[in-house]
C-alpha atoms as a PDB file:
ATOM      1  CA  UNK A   1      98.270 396.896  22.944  1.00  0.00           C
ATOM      2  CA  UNK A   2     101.018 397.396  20.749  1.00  0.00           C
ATOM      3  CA  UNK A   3     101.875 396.937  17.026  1.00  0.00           C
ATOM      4  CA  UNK A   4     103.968 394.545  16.047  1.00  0.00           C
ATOM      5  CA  UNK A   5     107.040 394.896  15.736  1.00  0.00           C
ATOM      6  CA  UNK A   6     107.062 397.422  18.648  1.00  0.00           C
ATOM      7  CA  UNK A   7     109.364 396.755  21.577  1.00  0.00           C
ATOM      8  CA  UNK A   8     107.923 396.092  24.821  1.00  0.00           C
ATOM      9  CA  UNK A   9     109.704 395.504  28.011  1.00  0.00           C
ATOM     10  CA  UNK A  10     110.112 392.529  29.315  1.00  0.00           C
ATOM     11  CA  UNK A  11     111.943 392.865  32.811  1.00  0.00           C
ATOM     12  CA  UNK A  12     108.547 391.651  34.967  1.00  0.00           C
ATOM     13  CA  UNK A  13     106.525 389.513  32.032  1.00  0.00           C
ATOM     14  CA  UNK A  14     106.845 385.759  31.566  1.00  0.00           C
ATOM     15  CA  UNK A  15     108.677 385.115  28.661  1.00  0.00           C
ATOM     16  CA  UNK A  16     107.733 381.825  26.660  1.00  0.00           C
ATOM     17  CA  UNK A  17     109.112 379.362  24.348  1.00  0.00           C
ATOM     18  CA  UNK A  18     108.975 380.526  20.868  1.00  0.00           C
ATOM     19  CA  UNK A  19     108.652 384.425  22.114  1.00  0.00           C
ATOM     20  CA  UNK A  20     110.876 386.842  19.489  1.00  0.00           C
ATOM     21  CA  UNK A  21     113.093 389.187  21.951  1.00  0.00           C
ATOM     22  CA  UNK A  22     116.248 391.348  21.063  1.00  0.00           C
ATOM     23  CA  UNK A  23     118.659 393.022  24.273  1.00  0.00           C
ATOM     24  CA  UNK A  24     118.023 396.605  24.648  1.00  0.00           C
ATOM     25  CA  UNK A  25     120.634 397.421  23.194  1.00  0.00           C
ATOM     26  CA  UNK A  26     120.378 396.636  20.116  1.00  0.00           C
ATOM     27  CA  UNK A  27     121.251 393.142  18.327  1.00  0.00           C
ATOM     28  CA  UNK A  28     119.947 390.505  16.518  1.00  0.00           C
ATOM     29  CA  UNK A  29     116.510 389.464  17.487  1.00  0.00           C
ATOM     30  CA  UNK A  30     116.555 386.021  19.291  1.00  0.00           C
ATOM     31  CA  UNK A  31     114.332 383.160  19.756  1.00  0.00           C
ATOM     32  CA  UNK A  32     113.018 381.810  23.340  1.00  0.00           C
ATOM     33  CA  UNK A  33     114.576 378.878  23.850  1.00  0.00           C
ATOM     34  CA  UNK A  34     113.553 378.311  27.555  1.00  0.00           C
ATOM     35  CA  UNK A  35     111.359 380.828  28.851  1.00  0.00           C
ATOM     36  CA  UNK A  36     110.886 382.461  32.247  1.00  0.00           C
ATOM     37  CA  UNK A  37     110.970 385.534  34.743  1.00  0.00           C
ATOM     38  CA  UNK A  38     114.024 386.832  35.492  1.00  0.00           C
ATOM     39  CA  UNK A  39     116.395 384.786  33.317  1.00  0.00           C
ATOM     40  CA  UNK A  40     115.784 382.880  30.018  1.00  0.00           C
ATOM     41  CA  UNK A  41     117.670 381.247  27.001  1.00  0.00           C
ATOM     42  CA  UNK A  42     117.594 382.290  23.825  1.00  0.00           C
ATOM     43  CA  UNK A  43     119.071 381.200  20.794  1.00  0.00           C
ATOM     44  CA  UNK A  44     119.498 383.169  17.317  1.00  0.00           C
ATOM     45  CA  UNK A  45     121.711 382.946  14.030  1.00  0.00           C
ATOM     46  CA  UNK A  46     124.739 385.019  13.454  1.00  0.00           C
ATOM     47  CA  UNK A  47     125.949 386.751  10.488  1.00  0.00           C
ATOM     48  CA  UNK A  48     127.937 383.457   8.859  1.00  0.00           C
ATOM     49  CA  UNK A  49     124.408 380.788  10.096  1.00  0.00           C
ATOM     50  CA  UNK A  50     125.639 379.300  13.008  1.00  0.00           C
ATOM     51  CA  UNK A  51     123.353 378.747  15.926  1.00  0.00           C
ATOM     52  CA  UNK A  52     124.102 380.974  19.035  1.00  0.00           C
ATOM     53  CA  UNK A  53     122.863 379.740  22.421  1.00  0.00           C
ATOM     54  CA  UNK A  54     122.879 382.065  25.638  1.00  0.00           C
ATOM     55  CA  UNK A  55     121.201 382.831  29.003  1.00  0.00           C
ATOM     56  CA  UNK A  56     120.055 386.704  29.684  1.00  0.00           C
ATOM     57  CA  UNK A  57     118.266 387.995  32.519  1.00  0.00           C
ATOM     58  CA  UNK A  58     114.986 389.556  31.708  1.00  0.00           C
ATOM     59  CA  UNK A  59     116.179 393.278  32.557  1.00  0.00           C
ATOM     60  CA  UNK A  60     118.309 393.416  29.435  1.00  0.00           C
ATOM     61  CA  UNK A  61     115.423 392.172  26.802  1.00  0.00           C
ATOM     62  CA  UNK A  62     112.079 393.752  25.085  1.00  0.00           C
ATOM     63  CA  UNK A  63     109.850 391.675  23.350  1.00  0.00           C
ATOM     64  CA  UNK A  64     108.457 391.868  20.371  1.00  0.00           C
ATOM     65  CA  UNK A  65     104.866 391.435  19.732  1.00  0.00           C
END
């Protein structure tokens, strides 16, 4: 179990609707838009408030519970 706000990966899990993921990387944390395995859309604001919309595969994401 982790604590929250703990990454966890997400390459092989089903992501959901709603789930709260950010690219390995680094990043903004996104929304779920359209959940998954393997590829999902997520959606998040940038710095000025505009809604952002794009696919990412699974590999490049950890969740956060």
């Amino acid at each position: 179990m982790s604590l929250p706000g703990n990454p966890v990966d997400a390459s092989t899990r089903f992501l959901h609707e709603g789930d709260i993921v950010r690219l390995k990387s680094g990043g903004p944390p996104m929304t779920v838009a359209l959940g998954g395995v393997g590829r999902v859309r997520c959606q998040w604001f940038d710095t000025k408030n505009q809604l952002l919309t794009e696919t990412f595969d699974t590999n490049l994401l950890v969740k956060y519970e």
